[in-house]
Structure formats: C-alpha cells, structure tokens
Protein backbone atom coordinates (compact mmCIF):
# COMPACT_ATOMS: atom_id res chain seq x y z
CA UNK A 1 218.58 63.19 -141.37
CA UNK A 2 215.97 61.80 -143.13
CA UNK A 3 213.19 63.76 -144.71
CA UNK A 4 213.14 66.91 -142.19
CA UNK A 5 212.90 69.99 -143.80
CA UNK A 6 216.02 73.03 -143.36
CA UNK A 7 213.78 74.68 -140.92
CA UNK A 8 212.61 71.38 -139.27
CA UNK A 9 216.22 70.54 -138.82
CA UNK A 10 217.13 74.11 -137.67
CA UNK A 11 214.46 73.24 -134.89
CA UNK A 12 215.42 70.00 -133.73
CA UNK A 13 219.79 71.43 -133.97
CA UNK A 14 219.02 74.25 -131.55
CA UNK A 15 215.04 73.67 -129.98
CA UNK A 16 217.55 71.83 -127.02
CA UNK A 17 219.71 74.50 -125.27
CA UNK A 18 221.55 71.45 -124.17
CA UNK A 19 222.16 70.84 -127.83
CA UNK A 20 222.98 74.29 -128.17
CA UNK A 21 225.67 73.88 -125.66
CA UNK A 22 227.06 70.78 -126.89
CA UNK A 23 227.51 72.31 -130.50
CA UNK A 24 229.23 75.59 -128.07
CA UNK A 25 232.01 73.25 -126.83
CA UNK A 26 232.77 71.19 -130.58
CA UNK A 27 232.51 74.47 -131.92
CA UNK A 28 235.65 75.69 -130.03
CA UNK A 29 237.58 72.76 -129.10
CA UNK A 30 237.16 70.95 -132.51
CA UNK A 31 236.59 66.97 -131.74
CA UNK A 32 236.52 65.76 -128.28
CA UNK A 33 235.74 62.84 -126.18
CA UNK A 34 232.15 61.88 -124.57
CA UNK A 35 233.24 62.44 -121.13
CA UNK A 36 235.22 65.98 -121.80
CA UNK A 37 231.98 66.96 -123.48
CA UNK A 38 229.72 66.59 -120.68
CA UNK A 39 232.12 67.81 -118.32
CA UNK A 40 232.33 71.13 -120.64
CA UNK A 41 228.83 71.44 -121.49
CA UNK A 42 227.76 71.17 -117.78
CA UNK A 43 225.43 68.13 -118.89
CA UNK A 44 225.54 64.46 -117.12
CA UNK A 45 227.43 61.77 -119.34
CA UNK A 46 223.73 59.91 -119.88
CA UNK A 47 221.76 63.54 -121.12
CA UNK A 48 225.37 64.61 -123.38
CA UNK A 49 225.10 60.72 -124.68
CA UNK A 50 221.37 61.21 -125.65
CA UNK A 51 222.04 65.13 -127.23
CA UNK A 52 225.03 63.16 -129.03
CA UNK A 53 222.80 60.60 -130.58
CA UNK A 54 220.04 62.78 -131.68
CA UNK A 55 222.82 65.67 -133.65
CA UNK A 56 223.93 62.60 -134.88
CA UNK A 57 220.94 61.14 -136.50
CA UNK A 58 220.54 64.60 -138.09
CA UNK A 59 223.95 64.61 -139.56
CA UNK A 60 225.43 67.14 -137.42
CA UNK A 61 228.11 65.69 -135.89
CA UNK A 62 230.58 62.50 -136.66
CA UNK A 63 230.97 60.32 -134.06
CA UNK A 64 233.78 57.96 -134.11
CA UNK A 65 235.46 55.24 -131.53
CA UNK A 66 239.63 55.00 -131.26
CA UNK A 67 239.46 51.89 -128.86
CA UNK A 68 237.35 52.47 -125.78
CA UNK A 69 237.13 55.83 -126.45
CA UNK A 70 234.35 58.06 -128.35
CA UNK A 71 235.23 61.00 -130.13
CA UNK A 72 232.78 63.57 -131.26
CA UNK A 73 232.88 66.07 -133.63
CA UNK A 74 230.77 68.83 -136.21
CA UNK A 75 230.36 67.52 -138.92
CA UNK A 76 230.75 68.75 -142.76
CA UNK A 77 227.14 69.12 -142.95
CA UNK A 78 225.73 72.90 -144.85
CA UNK A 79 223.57 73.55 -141.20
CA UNK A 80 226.87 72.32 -138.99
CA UNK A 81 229.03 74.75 -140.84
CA UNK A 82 226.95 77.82 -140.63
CA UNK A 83 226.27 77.18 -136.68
CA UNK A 84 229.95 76.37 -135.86
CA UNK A 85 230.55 79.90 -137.13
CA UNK A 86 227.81 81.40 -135.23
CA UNK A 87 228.39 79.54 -131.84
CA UNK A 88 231.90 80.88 -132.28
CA UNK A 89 230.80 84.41 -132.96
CA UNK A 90 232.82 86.86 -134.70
CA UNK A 91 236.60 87.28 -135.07
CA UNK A 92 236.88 84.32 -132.73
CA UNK A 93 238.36 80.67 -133.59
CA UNK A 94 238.49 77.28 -132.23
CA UNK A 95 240.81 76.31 -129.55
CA UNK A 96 243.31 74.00 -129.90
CA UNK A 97 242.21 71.00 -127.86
C-alpha cells in the first residue's frame, strides 16, 4: 500500500471502473480464478491481470497460486471490507462459487 493516504487509496480502488468491476465479481463469487475473472468482468485476461496487480499492491485483494492456477480474492483489508459490502448492495450476499 505504501504511504497513500485513505482517500488516495479510495481513488486508486475505484478511479478504474474496470477495477470497480473486478471488485463486483470477488465481491459476489468470493475467490476465483484469473481467467473466470476476466471472463465475468467483461475485461481481456492481459487488462484483468494488470487491474489484479495494481488492487494487489494496495492490499486489496490476496492473490494466491494452487499449481498452475491463480486464485484471487478481497482481501481482509478495512477499505476491502467496506466496498465488498457496498458492491454487494443491500440485503444481498455472495454467491457460492
């Protein structure tokens, strides 16, 4: 994360609607591969890669490999928390993958 502020991290989590999107599809399906994530977010594997690495840096998400594949999820981070609940909006939950 380094030393961003809250509101310079609020910008960089959701100045990107294609991070916006990305955070959409984690937010209801939990953790899920790279390539499901694209497909879901309606992003190519290469610009879904690049969102991935950034919400990463920032502590957003957890990215982890099982073999060849990459799994990606939201993180325990304060600012991942409070936007999981919002991209879900109310009275709904996350899908089971």
């Amino acid at each position: 994360m380094g030393n961003l502020t809250w509101d310079e991290l609020i910008d960089e989590a959701l100045g990107s609607r294609g991070r916006i999107r990305i955070l959409r599809v984690l937010a209801r399906k939990g953790q899920v591969n790279m390539s499901r994530l694209a497909r879901e977010s309606g992003l190519s594997y290469e610009s879904t890669k690049s969102h991935v690495d950034r919400l990463r840096e920032l502590g957003l998400v957890d990215v982890r490999r099982v073999g060849r594949v990459v799994l990606i999820r939201i993180s325990d981070h304060p600012l991942s928390v409070m936007l999981r609940d919002v991209l879900l909006g109310p009275g709904r939950v996350r899908e089971d993958p």
